[in-house]
N, C-alpha and C. Protein backbone atom coordinates (compact mmCIF):
# COMPACT_ATOMS: atom_id res chain seq x y z
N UNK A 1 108.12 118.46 87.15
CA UNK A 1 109.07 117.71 87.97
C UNK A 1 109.64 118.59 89.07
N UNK A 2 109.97 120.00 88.78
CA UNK A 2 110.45 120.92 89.51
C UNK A 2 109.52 121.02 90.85
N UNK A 3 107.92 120.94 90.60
CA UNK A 3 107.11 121.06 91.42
C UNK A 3 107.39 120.02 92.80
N UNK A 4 107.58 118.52 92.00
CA UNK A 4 107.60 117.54 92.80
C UNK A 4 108.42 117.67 93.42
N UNK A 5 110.03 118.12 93.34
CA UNK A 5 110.70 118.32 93.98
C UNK A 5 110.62 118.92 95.10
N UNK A 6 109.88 120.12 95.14
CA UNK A 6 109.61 121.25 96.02
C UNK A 6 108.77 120.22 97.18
N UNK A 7 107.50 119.68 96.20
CA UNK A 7 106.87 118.50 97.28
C UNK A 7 107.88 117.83 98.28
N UNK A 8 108.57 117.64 98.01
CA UNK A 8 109.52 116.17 98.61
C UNK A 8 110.14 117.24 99.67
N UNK A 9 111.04 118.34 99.30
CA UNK A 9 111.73 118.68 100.11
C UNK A 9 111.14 119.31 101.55
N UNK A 10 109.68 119.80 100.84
CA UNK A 10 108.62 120.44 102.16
C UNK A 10 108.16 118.89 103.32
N UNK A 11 107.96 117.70 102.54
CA UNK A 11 107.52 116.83 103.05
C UNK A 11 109.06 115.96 104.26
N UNK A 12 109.77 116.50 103.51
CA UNK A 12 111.72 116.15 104.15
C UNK A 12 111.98 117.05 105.45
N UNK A 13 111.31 118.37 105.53
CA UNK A 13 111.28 119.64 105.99
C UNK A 13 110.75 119.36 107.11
N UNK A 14 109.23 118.87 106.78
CA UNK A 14 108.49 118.83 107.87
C UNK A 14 108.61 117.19 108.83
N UNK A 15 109.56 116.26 108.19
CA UNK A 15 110.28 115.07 109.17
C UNK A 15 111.01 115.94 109.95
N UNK A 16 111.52 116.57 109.46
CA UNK A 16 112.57 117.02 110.37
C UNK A 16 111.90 117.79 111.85
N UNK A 17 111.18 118.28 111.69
CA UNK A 17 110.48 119.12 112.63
C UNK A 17 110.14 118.47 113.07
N UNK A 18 109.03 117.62 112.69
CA UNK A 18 107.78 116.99 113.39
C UNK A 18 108.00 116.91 114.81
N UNK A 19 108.81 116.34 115.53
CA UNK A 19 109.31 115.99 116.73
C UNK A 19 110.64 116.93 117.37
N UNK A 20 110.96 118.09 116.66
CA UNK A 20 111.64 118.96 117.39
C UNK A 20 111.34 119.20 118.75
N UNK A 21 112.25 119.44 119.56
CA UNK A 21 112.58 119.67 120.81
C UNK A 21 111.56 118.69 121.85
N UNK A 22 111.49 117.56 121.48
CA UNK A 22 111.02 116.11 122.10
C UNK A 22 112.46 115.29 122.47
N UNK A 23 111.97 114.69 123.56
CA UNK A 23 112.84 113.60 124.21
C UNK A 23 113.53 112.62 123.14
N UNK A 24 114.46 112.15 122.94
CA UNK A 24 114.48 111.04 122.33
C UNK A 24 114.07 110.07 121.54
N UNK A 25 113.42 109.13 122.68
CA UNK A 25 112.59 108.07 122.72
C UNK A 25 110.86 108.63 122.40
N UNK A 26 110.83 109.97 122.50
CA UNK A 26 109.55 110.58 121.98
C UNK A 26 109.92 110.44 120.14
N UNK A 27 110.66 111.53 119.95
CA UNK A 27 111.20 111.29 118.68
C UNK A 27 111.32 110.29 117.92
N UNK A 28 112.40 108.88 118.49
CA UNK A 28 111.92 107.81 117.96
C UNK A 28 110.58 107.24 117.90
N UNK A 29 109.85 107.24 118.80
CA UNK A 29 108.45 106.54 118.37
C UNK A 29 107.61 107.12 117.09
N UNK A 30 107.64 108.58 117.23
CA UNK A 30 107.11 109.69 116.24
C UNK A 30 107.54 109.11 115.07
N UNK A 31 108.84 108.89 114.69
CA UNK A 31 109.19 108.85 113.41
C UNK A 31 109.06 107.33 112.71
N UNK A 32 109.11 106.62 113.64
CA UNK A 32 108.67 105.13 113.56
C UNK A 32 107.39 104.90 113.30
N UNK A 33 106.58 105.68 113.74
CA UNK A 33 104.86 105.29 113.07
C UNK A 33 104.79 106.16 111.89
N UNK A 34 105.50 107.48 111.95
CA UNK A 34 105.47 107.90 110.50
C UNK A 34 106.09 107.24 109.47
N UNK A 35 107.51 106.34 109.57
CA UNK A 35 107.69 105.71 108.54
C UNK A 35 107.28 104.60 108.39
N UNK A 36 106.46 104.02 109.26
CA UNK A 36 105.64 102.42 108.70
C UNK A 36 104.49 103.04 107.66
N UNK A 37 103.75 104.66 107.92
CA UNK A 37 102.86 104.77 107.32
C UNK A 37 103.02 105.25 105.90
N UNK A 38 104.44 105.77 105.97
CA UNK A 38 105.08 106.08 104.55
C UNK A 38 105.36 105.07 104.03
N UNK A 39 105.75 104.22 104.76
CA UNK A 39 106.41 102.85 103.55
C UNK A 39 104.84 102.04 103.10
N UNK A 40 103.56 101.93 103.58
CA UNK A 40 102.58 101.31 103.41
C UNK A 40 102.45 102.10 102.34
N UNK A 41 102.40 103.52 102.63
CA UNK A 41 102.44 103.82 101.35
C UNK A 41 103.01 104.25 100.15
N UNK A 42 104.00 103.88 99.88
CA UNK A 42 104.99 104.00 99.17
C UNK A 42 104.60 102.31 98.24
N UNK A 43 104.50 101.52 99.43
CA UNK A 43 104.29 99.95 98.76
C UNK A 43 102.88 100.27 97.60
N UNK A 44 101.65 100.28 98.44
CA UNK A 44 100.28 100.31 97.76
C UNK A 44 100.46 101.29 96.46
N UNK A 45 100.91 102.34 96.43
CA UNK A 45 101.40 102.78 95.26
C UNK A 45 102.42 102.03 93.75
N UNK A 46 102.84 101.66 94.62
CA UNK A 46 104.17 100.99 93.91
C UNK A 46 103.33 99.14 92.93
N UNK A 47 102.83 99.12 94.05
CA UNK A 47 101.36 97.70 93.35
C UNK A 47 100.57 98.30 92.38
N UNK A 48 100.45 99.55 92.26
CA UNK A 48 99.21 100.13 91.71
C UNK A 48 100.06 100.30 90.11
N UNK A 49 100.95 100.55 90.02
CA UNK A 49 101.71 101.10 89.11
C UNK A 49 102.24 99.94 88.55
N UNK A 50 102.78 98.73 88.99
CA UNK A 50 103.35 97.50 88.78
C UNK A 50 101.70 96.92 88.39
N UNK A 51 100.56 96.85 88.49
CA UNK A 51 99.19 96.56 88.23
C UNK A 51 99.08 97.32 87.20
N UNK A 52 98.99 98.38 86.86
CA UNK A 52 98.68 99.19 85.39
C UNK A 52 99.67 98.62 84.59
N UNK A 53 100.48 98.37 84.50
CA UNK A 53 101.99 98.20 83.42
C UNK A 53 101.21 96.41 83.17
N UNK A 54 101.05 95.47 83.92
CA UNK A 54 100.73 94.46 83.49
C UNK A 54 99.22 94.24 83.04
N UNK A 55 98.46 95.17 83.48
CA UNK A 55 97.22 95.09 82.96
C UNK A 55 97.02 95.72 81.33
N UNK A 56 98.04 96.76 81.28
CA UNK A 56 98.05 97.52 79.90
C UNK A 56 98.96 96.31 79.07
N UNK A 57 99.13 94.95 79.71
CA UNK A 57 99.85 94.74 78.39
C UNK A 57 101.32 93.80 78.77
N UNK A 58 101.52 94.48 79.60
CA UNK A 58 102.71 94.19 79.98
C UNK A 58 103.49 92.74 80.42
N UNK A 59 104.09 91.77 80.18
CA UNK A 59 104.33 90.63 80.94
C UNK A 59 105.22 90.53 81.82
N UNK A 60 105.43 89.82 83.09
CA UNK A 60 106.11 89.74 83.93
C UNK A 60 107.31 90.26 83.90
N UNK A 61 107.86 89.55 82.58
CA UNK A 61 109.38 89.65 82.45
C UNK A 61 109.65 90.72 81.63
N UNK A 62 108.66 91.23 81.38
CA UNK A 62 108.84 92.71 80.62
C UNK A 62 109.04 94.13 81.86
N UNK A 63 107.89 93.71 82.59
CA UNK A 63 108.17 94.56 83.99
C UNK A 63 109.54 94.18 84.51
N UNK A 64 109.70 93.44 84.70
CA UNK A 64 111.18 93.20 85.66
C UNK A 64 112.32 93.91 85.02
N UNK A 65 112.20 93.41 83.72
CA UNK A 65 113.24 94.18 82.74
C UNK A 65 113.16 96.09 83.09
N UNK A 66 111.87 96.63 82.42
CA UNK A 66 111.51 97.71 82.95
C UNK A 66 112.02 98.57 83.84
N UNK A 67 111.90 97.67 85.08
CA UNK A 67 112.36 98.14 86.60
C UNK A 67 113.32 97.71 87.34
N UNK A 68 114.17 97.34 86.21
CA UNK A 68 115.21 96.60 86.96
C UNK A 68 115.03 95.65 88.34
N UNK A 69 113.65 94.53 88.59
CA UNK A 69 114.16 94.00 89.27
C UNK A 69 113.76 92.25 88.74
N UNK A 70 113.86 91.34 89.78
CA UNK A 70 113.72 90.13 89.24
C UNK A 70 111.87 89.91 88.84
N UNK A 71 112.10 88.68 88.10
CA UNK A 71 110.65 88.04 87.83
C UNK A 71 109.91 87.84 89.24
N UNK A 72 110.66 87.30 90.03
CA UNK A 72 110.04 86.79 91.33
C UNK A 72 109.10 87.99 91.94
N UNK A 73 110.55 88.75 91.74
CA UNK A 73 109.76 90.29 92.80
C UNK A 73 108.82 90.73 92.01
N UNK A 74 108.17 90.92 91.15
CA UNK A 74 107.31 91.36 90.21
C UNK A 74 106.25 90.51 90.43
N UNK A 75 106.41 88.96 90.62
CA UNK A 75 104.82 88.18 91.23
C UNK A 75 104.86 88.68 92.61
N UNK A 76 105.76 88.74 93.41
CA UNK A 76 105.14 89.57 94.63
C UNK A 76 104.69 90.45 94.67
N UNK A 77 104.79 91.33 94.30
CA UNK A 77 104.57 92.97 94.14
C UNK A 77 103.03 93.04 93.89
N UNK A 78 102.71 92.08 92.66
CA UNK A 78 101.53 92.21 91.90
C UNK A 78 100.65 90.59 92.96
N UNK A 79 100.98 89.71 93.85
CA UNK A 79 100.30 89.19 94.86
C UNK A 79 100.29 89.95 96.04
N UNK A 80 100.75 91.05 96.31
CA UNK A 80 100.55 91.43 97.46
C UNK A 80 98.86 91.68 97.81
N UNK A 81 98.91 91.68 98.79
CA UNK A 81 96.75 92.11 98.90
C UNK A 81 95.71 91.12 98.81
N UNK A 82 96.48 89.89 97.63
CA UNK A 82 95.37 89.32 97.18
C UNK A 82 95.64 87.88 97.67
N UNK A 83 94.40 87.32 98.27
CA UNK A 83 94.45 85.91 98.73
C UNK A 83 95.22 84.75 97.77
N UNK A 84 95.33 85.00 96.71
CA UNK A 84 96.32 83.90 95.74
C UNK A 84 96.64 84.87 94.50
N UNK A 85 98.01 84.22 94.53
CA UNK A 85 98.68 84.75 92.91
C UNK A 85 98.34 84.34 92.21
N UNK A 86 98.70 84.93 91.14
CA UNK A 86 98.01 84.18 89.55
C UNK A 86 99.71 84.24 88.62
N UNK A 87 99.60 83.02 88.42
CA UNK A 87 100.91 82.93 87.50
C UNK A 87 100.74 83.39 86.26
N UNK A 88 101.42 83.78 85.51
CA UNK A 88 101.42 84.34 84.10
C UNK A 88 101.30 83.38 83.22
């Protein structure tokens, strides 16, 4: 866990830089395509993991419980990507 930490803070480290001594509006754009590409992936991860827990077993309302969030958000999570949901 200690490791991951170190991850995060180098990866926190290097936001910060990325766009040092840039204009502004340089800066903002920079950090704006970097965080759409972090949050894509932050999401596809987050499906992948919400997909193992219900594939091992798991039911909807067991995940939600789990992760503290609602039933609803848990059929989204696990329809994202795919041309139709599948109800439980």
């Amino acid at each position: 866990m200690e490791d991951q930490a170190e991850e995060v803070q180098r990866v926190l480290d290097a936001i910060d830089a990325i766009a040092e001594g840039q204009p502004p509006a340089e800066r903002a754009r920079q950090l704006a395509a970097m965080m759409g590409s972090a949050q894509e992936r932050f999401r596809q991860r987050r499906q992948q993991a919400v997909r193992e827990m219900h594939e091992g077993g798991m039911t909807y309302r067991q995940i939600a419980m789990e992760l503290d969030i609602s039933f609803g958000r848990v059929r989204q999570i696990l329809a994202e990507g795919t041309s139709s949901s599948a109800a439980e």
